[in-house]
Protein backbone atom coordinates (compact mmCIF):
# COMPACT_ATOMS: atom_id res chain seq x y z
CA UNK A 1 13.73 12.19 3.69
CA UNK A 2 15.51 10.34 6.75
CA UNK A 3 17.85 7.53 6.13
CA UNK A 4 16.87 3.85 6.32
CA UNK A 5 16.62 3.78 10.19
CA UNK A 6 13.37 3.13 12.13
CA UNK A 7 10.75 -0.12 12.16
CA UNK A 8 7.38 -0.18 9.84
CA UNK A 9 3.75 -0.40 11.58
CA UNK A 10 0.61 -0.85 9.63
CA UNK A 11 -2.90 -1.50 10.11
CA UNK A 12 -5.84 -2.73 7.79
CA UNK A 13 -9.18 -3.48 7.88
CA UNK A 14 -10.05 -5.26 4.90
CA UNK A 15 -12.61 -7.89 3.38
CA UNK A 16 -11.27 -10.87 4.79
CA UNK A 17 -12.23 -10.14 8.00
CA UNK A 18 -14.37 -6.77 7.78
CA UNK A 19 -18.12 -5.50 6.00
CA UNK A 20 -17.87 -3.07 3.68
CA UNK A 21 -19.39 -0.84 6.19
CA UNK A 22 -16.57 -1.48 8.15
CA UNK A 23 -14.58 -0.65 5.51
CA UNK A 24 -16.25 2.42 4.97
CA UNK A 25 -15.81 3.78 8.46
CA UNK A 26 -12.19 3.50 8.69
CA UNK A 27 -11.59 5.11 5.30
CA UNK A 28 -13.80 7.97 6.01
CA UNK A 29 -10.67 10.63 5.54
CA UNK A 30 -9.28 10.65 2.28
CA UNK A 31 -5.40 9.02 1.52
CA UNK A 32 -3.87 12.39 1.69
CA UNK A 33 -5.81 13.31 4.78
CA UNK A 34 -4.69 10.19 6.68
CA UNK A 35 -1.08 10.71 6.04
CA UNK A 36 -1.07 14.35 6.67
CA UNK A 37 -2.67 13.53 10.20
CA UNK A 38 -0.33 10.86 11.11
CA UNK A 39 2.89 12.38 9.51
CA UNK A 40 1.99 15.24 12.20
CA UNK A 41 2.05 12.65 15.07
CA UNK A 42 5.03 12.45 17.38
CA UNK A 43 7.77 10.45 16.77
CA UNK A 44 6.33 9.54 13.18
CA UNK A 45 8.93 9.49 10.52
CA UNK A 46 6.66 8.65 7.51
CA UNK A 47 3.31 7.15 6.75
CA UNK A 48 1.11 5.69 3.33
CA UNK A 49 -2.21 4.74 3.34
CA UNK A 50 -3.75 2.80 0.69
CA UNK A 51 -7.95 2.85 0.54
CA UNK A 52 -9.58 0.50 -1.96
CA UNK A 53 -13.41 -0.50 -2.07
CA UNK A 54 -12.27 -3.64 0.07
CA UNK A 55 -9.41 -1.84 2.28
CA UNK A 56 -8.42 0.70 4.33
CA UNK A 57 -4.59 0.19 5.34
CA UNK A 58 -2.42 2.53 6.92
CA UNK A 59 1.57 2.29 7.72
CA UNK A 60 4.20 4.45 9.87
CA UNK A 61 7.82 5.01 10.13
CA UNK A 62 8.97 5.07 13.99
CA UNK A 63 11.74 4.59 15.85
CA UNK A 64 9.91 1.78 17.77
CA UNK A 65 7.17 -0.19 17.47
CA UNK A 66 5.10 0.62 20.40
CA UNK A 67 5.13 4.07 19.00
CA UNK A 68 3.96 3.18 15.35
CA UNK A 69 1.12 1.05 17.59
CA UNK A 70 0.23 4.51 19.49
CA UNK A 71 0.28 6.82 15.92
CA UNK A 72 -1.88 4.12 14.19
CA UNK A 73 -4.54 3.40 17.06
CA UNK A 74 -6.82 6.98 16.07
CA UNK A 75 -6.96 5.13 12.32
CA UNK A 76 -8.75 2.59 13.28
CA UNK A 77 -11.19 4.04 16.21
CA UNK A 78 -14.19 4.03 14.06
CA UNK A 79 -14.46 0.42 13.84
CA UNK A 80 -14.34 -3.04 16.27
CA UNK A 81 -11.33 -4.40 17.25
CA UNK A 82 -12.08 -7.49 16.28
CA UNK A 83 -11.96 -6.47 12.27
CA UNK A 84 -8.65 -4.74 13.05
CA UNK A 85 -5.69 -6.87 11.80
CA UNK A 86 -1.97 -5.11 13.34
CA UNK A 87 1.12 -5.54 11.77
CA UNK A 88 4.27 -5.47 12.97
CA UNK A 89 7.67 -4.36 10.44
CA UNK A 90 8.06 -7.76 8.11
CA UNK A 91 4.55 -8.77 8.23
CA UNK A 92 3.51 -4.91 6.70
CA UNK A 93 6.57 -5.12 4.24
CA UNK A 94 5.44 -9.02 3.21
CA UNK A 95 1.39 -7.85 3.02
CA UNK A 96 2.05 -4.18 0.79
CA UNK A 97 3.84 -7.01 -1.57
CA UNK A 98 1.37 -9.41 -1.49
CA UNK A 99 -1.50 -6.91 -1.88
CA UNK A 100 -0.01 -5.50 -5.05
CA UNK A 101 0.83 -9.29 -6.50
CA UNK A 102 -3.30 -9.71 -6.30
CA UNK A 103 -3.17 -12.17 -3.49
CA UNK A 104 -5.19 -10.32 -1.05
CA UNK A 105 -8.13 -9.45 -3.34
CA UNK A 106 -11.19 -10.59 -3.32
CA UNK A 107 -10.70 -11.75 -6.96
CA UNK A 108 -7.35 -13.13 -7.18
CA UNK A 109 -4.98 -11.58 -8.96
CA UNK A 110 -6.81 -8.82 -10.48
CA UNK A 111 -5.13 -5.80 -12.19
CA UNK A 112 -7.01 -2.86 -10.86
CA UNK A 113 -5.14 -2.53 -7.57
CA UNK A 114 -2.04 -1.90 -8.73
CA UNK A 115 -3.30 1.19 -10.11
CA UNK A 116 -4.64 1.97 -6.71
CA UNK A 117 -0.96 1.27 -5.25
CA UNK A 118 0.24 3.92 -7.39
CA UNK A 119 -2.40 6.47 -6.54
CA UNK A 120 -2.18 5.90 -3.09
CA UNK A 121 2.16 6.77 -3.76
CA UNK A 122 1.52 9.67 -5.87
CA UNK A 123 -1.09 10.85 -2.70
CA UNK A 124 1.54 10.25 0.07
CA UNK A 125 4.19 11.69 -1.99
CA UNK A 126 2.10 14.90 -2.69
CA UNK A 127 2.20 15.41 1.14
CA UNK A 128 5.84 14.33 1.87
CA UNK A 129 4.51 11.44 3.71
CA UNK A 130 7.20 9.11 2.39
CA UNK A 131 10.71 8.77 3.50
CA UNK A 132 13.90 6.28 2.42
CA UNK A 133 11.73 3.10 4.06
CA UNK A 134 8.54 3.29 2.66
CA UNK A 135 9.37 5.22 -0.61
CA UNK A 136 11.49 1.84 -1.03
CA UNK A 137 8.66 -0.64 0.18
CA UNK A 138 5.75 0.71 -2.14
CA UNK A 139 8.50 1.05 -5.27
CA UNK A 140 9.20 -2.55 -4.12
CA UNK A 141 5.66 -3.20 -4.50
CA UNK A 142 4.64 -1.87 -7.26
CA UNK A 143 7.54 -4.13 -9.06
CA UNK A 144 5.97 -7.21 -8.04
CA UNK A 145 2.89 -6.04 -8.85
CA UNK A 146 4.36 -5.49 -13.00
CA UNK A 147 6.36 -8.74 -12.50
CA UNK A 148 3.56 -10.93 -11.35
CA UNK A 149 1.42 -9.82 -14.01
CA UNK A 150 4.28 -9.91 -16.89
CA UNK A 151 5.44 -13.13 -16.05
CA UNK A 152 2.90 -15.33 -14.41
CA UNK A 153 -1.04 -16.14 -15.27
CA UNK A 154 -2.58 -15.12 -12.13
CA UNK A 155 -4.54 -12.45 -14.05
CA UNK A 156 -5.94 -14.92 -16.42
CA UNK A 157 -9.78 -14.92 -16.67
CA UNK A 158 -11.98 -12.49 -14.54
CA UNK A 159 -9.57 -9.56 -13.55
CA UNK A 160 -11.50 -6.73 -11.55
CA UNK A 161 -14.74 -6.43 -9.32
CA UNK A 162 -16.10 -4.74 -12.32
CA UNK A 163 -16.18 -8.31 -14.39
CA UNK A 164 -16.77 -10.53 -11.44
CA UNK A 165 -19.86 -8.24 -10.76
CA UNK A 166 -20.58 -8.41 -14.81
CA UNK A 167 -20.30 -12.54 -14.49
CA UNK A 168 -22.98 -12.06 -11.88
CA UNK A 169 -25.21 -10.49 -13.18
CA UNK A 170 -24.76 -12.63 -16.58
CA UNK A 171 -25.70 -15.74 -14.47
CA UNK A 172 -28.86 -14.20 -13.37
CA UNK A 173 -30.48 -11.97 -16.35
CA UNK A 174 -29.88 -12.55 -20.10
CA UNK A 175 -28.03 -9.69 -20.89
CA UNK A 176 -28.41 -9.62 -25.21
CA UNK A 177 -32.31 -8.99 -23.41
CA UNK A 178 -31.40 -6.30 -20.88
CA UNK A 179 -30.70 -2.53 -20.57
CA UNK A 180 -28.34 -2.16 -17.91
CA UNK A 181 -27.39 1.11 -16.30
CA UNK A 182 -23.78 1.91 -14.65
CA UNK A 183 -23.53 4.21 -12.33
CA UNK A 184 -20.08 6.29 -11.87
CA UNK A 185 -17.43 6.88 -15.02
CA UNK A 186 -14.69 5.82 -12.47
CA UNK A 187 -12.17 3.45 -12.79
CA UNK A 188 -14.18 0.55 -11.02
CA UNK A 189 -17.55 1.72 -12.98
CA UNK A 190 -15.45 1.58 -16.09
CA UNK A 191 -14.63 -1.74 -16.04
CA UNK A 192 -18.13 -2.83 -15.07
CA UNK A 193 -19.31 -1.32 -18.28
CA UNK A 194 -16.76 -2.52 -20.63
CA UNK A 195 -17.76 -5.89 -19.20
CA UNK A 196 -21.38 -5.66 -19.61
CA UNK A 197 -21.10 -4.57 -22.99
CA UNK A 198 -18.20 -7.71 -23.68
CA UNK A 199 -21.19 -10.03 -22.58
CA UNK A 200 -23.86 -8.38 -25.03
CA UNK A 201 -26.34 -6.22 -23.14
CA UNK A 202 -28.47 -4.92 -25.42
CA UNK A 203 -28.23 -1.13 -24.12
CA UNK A 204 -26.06 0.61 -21.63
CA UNK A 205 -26.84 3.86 -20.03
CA UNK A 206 -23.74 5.50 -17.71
CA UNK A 207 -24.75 8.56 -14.92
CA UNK A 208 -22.09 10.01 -14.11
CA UNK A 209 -22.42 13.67 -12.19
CA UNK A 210 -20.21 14.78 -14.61
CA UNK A 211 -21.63 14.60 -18.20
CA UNK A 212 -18.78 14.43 -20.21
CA UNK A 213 -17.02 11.79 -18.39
CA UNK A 214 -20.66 9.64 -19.45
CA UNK A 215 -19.95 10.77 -22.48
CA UNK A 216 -16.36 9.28 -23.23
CA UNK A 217 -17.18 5.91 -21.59
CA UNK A 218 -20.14 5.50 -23.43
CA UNK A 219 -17.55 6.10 -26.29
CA UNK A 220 -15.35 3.07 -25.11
CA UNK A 221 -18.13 0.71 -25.66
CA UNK A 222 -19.51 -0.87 -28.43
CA UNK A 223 -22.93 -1.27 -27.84
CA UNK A 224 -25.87 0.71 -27.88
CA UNK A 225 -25.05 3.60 -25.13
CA UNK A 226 -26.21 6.62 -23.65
CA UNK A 227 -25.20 9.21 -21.32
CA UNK A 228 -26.75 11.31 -18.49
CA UNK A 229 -26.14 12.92 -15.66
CA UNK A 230 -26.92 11.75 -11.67
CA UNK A 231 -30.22 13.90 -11.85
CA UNK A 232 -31.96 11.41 -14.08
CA UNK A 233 -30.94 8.66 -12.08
CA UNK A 234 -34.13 7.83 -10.96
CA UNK A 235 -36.01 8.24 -14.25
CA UNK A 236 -33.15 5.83 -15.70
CA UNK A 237 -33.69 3.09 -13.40
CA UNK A 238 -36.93 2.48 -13.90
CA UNK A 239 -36.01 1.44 -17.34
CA UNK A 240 -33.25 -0.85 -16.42
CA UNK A 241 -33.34 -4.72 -16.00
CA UNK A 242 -29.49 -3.98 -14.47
CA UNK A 243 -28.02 -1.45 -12.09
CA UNK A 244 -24.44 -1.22 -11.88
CA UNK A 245 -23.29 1.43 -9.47
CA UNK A 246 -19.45 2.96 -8.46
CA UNK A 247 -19.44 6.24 -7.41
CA UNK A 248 -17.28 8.15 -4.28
CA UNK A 249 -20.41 9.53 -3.13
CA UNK A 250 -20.84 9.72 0.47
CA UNK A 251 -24.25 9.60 0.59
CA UNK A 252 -26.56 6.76 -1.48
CA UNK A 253 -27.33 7.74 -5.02
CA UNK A 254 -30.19 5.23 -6.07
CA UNK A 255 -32.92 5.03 -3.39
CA UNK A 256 -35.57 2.31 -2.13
CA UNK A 257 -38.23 4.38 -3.86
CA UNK A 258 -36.29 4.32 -6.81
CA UNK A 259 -36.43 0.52 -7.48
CA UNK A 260 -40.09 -0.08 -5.97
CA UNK A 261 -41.94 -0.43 -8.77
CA UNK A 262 -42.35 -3.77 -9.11
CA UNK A 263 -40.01 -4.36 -11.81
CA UNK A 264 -37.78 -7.03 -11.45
CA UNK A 265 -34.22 -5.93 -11.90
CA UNK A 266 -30.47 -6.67 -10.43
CA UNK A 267 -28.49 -4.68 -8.61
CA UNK A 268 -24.62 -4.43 -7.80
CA UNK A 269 -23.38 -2.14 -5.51
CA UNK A 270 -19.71 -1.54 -6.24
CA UNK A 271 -19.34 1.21 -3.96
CA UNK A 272 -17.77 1.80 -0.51
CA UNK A 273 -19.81 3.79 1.40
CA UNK A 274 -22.62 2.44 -0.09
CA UNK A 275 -24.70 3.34 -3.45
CA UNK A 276 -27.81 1.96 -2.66
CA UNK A 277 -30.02 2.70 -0.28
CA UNK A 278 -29.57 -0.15 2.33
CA UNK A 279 -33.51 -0.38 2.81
CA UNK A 280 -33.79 -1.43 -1.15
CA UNK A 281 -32.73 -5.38 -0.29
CA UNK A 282 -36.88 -5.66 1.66
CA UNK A 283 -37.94 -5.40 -2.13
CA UNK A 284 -38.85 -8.55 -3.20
CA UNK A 285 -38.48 -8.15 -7.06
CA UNK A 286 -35.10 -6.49 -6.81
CA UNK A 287 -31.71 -8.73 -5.98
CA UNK A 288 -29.31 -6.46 -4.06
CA UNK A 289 -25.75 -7.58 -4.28
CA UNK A 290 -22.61 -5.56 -2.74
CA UNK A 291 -18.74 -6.44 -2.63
CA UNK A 292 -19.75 -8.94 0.23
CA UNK A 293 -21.52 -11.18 -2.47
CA UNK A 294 -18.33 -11.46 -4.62
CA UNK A 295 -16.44 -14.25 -3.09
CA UNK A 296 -18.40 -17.04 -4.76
CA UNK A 297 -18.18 -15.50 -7.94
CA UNK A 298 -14.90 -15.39 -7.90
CA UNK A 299 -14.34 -19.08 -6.94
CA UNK A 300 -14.02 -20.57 -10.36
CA UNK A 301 -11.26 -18.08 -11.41
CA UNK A 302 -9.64 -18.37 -7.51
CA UNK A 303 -9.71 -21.87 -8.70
CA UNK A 304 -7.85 -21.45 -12.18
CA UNK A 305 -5.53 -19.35 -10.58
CA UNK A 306 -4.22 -21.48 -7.56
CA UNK A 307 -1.61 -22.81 -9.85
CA UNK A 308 -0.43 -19.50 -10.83
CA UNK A 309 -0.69 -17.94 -7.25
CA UNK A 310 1.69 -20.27 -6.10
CA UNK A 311 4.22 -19.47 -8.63
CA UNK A 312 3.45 -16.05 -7.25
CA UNK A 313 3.88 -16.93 -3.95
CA UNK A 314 7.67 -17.89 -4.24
CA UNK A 315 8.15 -14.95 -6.34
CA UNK A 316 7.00 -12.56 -3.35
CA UNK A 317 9.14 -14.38 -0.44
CA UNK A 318 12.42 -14.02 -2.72
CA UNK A 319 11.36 -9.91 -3.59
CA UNK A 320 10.65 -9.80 0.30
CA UNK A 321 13.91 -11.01 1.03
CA UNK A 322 15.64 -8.38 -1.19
CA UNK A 323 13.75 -5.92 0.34
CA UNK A 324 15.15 -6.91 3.71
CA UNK A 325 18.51 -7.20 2.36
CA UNK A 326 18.21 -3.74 0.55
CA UNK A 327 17.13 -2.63 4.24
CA UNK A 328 20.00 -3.83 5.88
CA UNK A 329 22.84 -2.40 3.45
CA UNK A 330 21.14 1.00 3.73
CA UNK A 331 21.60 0.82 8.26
CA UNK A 332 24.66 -0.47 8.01
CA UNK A 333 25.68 2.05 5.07
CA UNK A 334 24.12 4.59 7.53
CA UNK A 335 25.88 3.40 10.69
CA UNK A 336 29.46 2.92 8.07
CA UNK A 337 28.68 7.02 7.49
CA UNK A 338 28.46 7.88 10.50
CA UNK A 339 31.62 6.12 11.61
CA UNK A 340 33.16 8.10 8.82
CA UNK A 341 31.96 11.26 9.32
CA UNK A 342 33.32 11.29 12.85
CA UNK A 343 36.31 9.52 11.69
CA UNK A 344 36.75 12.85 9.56
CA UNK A 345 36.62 15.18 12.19
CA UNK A 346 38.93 13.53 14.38
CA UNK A 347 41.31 13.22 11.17
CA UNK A 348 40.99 17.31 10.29
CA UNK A 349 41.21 18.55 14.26
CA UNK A 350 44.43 16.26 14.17
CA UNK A 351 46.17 17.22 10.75
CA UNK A 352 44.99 20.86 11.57
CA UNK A 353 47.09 20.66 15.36
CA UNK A 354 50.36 19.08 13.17
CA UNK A 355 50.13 21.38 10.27
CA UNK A 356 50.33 24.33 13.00
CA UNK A 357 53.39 23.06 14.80
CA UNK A 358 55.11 22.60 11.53
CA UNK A 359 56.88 24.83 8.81
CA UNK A 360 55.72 23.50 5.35
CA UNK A 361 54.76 24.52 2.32
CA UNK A 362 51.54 23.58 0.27
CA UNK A 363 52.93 20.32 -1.60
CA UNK A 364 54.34 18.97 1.53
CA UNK A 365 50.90 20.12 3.60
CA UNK A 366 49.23 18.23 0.91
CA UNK A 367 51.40 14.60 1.69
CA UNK A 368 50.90 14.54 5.30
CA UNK A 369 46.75 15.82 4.52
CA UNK A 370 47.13 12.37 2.31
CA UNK A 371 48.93 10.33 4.53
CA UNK A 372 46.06 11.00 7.25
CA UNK A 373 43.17 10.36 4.67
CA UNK A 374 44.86 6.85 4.18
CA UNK A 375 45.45 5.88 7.80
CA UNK A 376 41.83 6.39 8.48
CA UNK A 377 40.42 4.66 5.09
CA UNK A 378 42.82 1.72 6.43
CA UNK A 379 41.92 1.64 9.97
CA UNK A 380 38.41 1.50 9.10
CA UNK A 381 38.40 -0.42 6.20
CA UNK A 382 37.91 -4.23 8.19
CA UNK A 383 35.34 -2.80 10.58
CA UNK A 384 33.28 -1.44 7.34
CA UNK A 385 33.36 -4.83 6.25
CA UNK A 386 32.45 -6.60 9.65
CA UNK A 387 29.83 -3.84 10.03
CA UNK A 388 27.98 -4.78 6.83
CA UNK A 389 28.37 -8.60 7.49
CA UNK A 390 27.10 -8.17 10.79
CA UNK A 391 23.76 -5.93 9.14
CA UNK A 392 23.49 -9.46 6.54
CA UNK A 393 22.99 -11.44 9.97
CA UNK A 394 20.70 -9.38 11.78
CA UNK A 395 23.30 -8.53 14.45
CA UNK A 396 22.58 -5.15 15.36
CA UNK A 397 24.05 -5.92 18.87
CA UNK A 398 27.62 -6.07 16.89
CA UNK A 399 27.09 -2.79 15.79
CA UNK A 400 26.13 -1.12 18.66
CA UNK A 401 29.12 -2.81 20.08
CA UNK A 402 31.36 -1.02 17.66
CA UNK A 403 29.44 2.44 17.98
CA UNK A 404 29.92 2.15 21.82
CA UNK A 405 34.08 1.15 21.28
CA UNK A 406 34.69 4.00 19.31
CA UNK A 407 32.97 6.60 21.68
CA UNK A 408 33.82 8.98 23.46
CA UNK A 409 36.41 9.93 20.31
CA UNK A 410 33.85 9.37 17.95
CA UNK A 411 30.64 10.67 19.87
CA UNK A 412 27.51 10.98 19.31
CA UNK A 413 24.59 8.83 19.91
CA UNK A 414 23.54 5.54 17.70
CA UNK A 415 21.10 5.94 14.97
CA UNK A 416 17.50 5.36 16.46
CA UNK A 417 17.04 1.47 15.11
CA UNK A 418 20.01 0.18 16.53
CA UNK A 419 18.95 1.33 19.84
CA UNK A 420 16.08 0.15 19.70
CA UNK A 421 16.80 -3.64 18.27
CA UNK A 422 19.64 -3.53 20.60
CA UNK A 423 20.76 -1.33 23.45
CA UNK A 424 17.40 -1.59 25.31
CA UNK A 425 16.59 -5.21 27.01
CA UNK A 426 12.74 -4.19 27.46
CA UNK A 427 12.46 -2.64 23.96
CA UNK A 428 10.15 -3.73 21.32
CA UNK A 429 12.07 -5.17 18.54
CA UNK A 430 11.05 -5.27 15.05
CA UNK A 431 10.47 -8.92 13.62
CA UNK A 432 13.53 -11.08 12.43
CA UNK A 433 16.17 -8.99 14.38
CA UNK A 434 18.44 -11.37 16.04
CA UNK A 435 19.86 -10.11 19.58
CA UNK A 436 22.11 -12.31 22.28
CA UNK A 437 19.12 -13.68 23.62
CA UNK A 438 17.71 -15.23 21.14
C-alpha cells in the first residue's frame, strides 16, 4: 500500500447514457482482469473496477490527473465517446458513494448492488489493486450503502431488476396461469425467481448449466419447480408462457428458433452481453424486453422513493465530506511524517557528533539523547499544527511552503500530491484544491 498521496480518476459507461450493448463492450474483461491491466500501467498507484448488468466503471490512483486520464483511455476504447462519462477526483469519490446508496440504479435504491460493491473489493483486493485511497473510498462506500438501507426507506417496494422485471411481466401475463422459466441460478436470476414465484406463477422451471445450483433455487421457492440443465433449454421454452433469463454467458443461450413457434410468450433478458438472440424481437407473438425496458417500470417505485432519496441525498454529501476530511488528515499526517523523519536524522547525526566530543557515561548520554528528543518535539510541535490546519483548508501551497523552508537540512523531495496541487502553475489539479490563484 502507498500512503494517502495521489488524485482519483474514474470512468463509466453506464445506463443513463449507454445500451446495454454498450455496456457489454466495455466490460468485456473481467473485474480482476481490468485492474491487473491498469495496476501494470505507468505511474498507476491503484485501480477498482466495478461491472454490473448496467455498468462498467473503472478508477486509478495517480500522481496527476492527466495521467489517471491516459491509464483509463484503453478501458473505454471499445465504445463511443459520446457514452463515456470522465471523472475527475471528487466527482469519482461523490459517484462510488452514490452508486452504493442506490441512486444511480436503474431502480432506485435497490439492494443488489451493494453486493456487487463488495465483490468488485474482494476482486481488486485479490490482485493488490487497492492502496490507502481507494481501499478507504470503497470501505466508505460500502458504509453508506448499510446506512442508507438501515436507516432510510429508499429500498421500500421493488428492490432489484429481478422484481422490476417480475412486475413486468405480471402486468402483461397472468402469472397463477403461466409456467415461467428462469434462466441462470445467479444472483440476478435468483431474485427474478423468488419474485415470480411471490406473484403466483403456477410453475417455475430454472436452467442453470450447473444442475445442482437449479436444484437449490428451485428449493428456495415455494411453488411448483423444476430443475434442468442449459441443454434442455430449448425443449423448456417451448412450454413456457415466461422466459426469464441471467446468465454470464458470452454467447446467447435461447435462440430465434427457439421461440418461433407461434406461441405467445414474454421474454426478459436480464443479461449483459445478451441472452437472447437479438433476431427473436421480428417474432410477432413473442415480447422481447431487456434492461433498456426497465425505466418505466420502475417509475412508480422511483416515485415512492423520491422522498426517501432525498433524505439520502444529504446523508451522502455529509459521508463525502468525511471522506475528504479523512483524506486530508492522512496528507498532512504524511507530509507531518516526513517532517519528522528528517527531523530525526538531523537530531541523531547531531547528538551522535556531541556524544563523541564528550566524556559521559550512559545515564548522562541518556539526558542530553532526551534533551534533543524534546527540542525537536517542541520546535515542531506549532508547524504540526499549522500543517494540519492548512490540509482542513485545502492549502497545499502552505505546505509546500514549509517543505521548501526546511530544505536543504531536511531534504528530500515533496510527496507527489503536493506537487502536483501546488508547485506546478500548469499542473492539473484535483477538484476542490484551493491554490493562490484562486
Amino acid at each position: 500500500m502507498i500512503g494517502a498521496s495521489g488524485v482519483i480518476s474514474g470512468v463509466r459507461v453506464s445506463h443513463s447514457v449507454a445500451s446495454v450493448d454498450d455496456i457489454a463492450a466495455a466490460s468485456g474483461a473481467t473485474q480482476r482482469e481490468v485492474v491487473t491491466d491498469l495496476t501494470a500501467r505507468d505511474g498507476v498507484h491503484e485501480a477498482f473496477c466495478l461491472h454490473t448488468c448496467n455498468r462498467a466503471e473503472a478508477y486509478v490512483v495517480t500522481d496527476d490527473p492527466a495521467t489517471g486520464r491516459a491509464a483509463l483511455a484503453s478501458y473505454t476504447e471499445r465504445v463511443d465517446d459520446d457514452v463515456v462519462v470522465r471523472m475527475d477526483h471528487e466527482e469519482s469519490l461523490r459517484h462510488l458513494l452514490r452508486v452504493a446508496a442506490g441512486l444511480e440504479s436503474i431502480v432506485l435504491g435497490e439492494d443488489q448492488i451493494l453486493g456487487q460493491i463488495r465483490s468488485a473489493y474482494e476482486d481488486a483486493r485479490g490482485v493488490d489493486g487497492l492502496g490507502a485511497m481507494l481501499d478507504d473510498a470503497v470501505l466508505k462506500s460500502i458504509h453508506v450503502g448499510e446506512r442508507v438501507r438501515d436507516e432510510t426507506d429508499i429500498n421500500e417496494g421493488v428492490v432489484s431488476l429481478g422484481s422490476a422485471a417480475a412486475n413486468l411481466v405480471a402486468a402483461e401475463r397472468d402469472l397463477p396461469e403461466s409456467t415461467a422459466l428462469v434462466v441462470g441460478a445467479g444472483e440476478m436470476a435468483t431474485l427474478a425467481a423468488r419474485a415470480l414465484a411471490d406473484r403466483g406463477v403456477a410453475e417455475l422451471v430454472v436452467a442453470n448449466r450447473t444442475l445442482p445450483h437449479a436444484e437449490h433455487l428451485v428449493g428456495e421457492v415455494e411453488v411448483d419447480a423444476e430443475a434442468v440443465t442449459l441443454a434442455a433449454v430449448d425443449s423448456v421454452t417451448r412450454d413456457a408462457d415466461v422466459v426469464v433469463t441471467a446468465t454470464g454467458s458470452d454467447e446467447p443461450v435461447i435462440a430465434r428458433a427457439d421461440l418461433d413457434d407461434g406461441r405467445e410468450r414474454t421474454v426478459f433478458d436480464l443479461a449483459q452481453p445478451r441472452d437472447v438472440e437479438a433476431a427473436a424481437r421480428e417474432l410477432d407473438a413473442v415480447d422481447v424486453y431487456d434492461l433498456d425496458d426497465l425505466e418505466d417500470v420502475t417509475d412508480e417505485t422511483r416515485e415512492k422513493r423520491r422522498e426517501a432519496a432525498g433524505e439520502v441525498e444529504t446523508m451522502v454529501e455529509t459521508e463525502f465530506d468525511l471522506l475528504l476530511e479523512q483524506y486530508k488528515r492522512k496528507r498532512a499526517d504524511e507530509v507531518i511524517a516526513a517532517m519528522y523523519e528528517s527531523a530525526e536524522r538531523v537530531k541523531a547525526r547531531e547528538v551522535e557528533t556531541a556524544l563523541s566530543k564528550l566524556d559521559l557515561d550512559d545515564e548522562e548520554r541518556e539526558v542530553v539523547e532526551s534533551m534533543a528528543d524534546a527540542l525537536v518535539g517542541q520546535l515542531l510541535a506549532p508547524p504540526t499544527r499549522s500543517l494540519r490546519d492548512a490540509a482542513a483548508e485545502d492549502d497545499w501551497a502552505t505546505i509546500n511552503t514549509a517543505l521548501q523552508l526546511f530544505d536543504p537540512e531536511f531534504g528530500g523531495s515533496p510527496p507527489a500530491f503536493v506537487g502536483a496541487v501546488a508547485g506546478d502553475d500548469d499542473a492539473d489539479m484535483p477538484t476542490g484544491v484551493v491554490t493562490d490563484d484562486d
